[in-house]
Protein backbone atom coordinates (compact mmCIF):
# COMPACT_ATOMS: atom_id res chain seq x y z
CA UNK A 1 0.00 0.00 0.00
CA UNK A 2 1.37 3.28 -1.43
CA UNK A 3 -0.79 6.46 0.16
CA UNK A 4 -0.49 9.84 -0.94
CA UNK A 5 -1.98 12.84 0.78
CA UNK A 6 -2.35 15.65 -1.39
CA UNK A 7 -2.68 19.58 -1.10
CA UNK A 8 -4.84 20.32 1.44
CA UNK A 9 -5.21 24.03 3.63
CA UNK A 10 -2.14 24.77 5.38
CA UNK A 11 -2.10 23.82 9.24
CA UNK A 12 -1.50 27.80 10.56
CA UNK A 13 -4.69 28.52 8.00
CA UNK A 14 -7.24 25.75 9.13
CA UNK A 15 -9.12 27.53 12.18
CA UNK A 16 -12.08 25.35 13.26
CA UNK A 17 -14.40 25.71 15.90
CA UNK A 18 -15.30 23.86 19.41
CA UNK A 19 -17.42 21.69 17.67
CA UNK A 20 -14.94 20.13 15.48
CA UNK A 21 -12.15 20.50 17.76
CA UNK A 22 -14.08 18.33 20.28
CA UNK A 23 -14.56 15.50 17.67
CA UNK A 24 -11.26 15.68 16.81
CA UNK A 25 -10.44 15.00 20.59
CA UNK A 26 -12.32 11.53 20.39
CA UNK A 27 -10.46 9.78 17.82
CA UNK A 28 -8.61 6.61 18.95
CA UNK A 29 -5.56 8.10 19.93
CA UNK A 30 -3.70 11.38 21.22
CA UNK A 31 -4.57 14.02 19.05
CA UNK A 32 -2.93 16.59 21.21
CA UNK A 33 0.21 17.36 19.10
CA UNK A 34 -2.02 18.21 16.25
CA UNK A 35 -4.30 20.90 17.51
CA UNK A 36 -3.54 24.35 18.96
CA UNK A 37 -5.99 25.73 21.02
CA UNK A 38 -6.10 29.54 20.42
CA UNK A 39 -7.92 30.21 23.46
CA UNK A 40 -11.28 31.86 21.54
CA UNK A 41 -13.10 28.17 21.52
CA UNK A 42 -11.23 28.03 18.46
CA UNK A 43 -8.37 25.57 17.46
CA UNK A 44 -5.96 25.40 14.67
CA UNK A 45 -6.06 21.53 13.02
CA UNK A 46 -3.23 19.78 11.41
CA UNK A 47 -5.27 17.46 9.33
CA UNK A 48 -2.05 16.51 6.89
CA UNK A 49 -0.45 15.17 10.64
CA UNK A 50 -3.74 13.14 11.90
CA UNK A 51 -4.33 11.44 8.18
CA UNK A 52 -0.31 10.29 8.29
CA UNK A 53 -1.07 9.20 11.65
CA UNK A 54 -4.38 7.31 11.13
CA UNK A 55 -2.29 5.87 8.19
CA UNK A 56 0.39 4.96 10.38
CA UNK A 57 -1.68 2.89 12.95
CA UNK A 58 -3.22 1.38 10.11
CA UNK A 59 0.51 -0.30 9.15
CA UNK A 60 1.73 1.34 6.21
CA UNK A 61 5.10 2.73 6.97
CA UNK A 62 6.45 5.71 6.45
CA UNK A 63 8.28 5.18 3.54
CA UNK A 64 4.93 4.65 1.65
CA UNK A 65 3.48 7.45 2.78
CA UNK A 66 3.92 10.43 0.68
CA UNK A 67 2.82 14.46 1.90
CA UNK A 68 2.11 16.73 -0.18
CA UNK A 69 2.94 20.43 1.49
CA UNK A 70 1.11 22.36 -0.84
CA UNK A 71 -1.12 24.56 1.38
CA UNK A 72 -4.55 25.80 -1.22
CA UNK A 73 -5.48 28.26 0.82
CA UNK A 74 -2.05 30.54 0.15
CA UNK A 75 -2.86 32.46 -2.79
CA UNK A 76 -2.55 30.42 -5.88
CA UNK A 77 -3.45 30.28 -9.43
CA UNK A 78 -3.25 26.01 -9.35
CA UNK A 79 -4.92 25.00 -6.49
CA UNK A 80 -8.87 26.04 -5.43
CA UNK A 81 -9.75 27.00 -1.62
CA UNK A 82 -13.52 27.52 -0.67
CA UNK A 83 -12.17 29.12 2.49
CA UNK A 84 -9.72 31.70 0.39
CA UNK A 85 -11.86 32.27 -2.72
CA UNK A 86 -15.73 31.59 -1.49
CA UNK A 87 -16.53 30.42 -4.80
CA UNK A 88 -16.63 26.50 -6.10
CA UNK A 89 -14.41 25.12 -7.33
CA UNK A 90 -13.17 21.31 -8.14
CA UNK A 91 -10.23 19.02 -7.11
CA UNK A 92 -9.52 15.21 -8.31
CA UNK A 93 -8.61 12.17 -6.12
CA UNK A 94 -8.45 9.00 -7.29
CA UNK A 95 -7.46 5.29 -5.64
CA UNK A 96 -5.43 2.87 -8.30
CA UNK A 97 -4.84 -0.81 -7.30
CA UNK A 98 -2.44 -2.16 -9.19
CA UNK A 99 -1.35 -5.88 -9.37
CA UNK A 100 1.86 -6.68 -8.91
């Protein structure tokens, strides 16, 4: 198993709320070192850190795991951000199982 986790908003831009913080605080293992609590019953979430950890106590190692840093919410021309832009826009992932 190969995963790839692709551009996704930044860590310092992805602000959530107490409501998602909370759930984020019930997953099935320490999420501590991936939220920052900015005191305002607001949190900053880094969502690239939890998938590769989720990943991680799945089994696939490291060295199939591949992040991608691009953050879409820094102004772009390539990559679309609802939370930059408010306007739609579209992004592609796919899952390929190849035979060996």
């Amino acid at each position: 198993v190969k995963a790839y986790i692709g551009p996704a908003i930044g860590y310092r831009s992805f602000e959530v709320g107490k409501d998602v913080y909370q759930q984020i605080e019930q997953m099935s293992f320490d999420t501590s070192s991936y939220l920052t609590y900015l005191g305002n019953e607001k949190a900053l979430v880094n969502h690239r850190g939890l998938n590769k950890q989720m990943l991680l106590d799945l089994g696939v190692p490291m060295s199939s795991i591949t992040i991608n840093k691009s953050d879409t919410f820094t102004p772009n021309e390539a990559l679309f951000s609802y939370r930059r832009d408010h306007a739609c826009g579209r992004h592609l992932s796919y899952i390929l199982r190849k035979d060996a």
